[in-house]
Protein backbone atom coordinates (compact mmCIF):
# COMPACT_ATOMS: atom_id res chain seq x y z
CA UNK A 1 0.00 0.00 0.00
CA UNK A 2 1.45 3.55 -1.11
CA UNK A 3 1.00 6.42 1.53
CA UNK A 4 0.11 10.00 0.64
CA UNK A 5 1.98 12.80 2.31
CA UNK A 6 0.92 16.26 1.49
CA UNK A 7 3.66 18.47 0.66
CA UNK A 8 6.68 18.14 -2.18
CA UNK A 9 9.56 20.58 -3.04
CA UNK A 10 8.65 22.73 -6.51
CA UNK A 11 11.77 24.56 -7.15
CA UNK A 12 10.98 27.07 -4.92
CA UNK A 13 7.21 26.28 -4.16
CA UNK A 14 5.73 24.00 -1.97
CA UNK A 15 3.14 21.46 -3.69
CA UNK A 16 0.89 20.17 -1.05
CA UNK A 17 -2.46 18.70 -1.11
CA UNK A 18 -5.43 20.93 -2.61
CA UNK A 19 -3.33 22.99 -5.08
CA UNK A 20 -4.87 23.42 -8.30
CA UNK A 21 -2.32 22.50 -11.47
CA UNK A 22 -1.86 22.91 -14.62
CA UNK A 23 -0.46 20.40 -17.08
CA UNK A 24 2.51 22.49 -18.75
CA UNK A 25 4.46 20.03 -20.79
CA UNK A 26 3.60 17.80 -23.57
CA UNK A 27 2.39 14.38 -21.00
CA UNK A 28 0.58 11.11 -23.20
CA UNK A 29 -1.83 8.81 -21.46
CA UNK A 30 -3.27 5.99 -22.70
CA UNK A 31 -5.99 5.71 -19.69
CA UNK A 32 -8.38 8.60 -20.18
CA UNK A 33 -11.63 7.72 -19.73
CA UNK A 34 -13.39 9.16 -23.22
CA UNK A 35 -9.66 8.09 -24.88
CA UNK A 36 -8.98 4.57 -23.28
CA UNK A 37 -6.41 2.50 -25.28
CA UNK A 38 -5.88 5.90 -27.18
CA UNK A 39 -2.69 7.92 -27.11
CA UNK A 40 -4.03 11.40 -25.80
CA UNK A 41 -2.09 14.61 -25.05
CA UNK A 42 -3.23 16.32 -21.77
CA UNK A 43 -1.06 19.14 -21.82
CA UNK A 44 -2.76 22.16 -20.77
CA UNK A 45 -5.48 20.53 -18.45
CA UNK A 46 -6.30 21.96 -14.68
CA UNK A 47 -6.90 19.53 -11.69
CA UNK A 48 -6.52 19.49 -8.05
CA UNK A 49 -3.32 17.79 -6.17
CA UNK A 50 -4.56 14.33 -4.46
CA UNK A 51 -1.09 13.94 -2.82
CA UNK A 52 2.17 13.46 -3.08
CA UNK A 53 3.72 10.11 -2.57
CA UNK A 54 7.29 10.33 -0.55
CA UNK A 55 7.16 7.35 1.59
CA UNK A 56 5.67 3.32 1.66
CA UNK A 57 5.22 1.67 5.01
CA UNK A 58 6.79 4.83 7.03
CA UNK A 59 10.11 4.41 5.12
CA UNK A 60 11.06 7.90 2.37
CA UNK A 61 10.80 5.97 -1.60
CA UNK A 62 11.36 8.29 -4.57
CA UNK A 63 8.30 7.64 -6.88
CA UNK A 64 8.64 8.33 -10.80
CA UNK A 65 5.19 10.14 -10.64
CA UNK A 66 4.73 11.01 -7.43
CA UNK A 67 2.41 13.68 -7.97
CA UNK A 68 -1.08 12.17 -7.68
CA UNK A 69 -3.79 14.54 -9.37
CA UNK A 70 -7.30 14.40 -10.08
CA UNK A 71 -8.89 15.99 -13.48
CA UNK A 72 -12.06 15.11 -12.99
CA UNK A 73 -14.70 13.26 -11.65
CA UNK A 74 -13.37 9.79 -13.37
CA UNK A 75 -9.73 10.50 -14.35
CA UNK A 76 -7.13 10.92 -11.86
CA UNK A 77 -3.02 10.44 -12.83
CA UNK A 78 0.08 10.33 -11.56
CA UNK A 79 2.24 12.72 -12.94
CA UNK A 80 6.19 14.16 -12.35
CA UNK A 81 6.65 17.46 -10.72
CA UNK A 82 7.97 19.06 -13.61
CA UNK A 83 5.27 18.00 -15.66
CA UNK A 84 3.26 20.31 -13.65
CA UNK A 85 2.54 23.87 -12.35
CA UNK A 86 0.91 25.20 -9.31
CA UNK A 87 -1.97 27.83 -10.59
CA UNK A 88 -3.64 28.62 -7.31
């Protein structure tokens, strides 16, 4: 099982749980719900920060994509933190 934490380093900002993002490089998914098995560019999309994952079982891992946000109501992703910028 994968904890959450709620704050990672951004270069100078703190991204912690809550922030709304923005999607500011070039990112392909093949899981989007209305694109599923579909390569699908969701560069520019806004979402809220689920957590960040920083530790398993107590001990400090370093995820790939340990950003966890959620776009909408049925796609969620994990993403890297320089894939991403904090809007608000």
């Amino acid at each position: 099982m994968v904890q959450v934490c709620g704050e990672e380093t951004l270069g100078s900002k703190v991204m912690k749980v809550g922030d709304r993002v923005r999607v500011k490089e070039s990112v392909i998914i093949y899981h989007h719900p209305e694109h599923r098995n579909q390569p699908f560019d969701i560069k520019g999309l806004e979402g809220d920060v689920l957590g960040v994952v920083n530790e398993w079982h107590g001990r400090p891992v370093s995820a790939n994509l340990p950003v966890y946000v959620q776009f909408s109501k049925k796609f969620k992703a994990h993403l890297r933190e320089d894939e991403i910028e904090v809007i608000s």
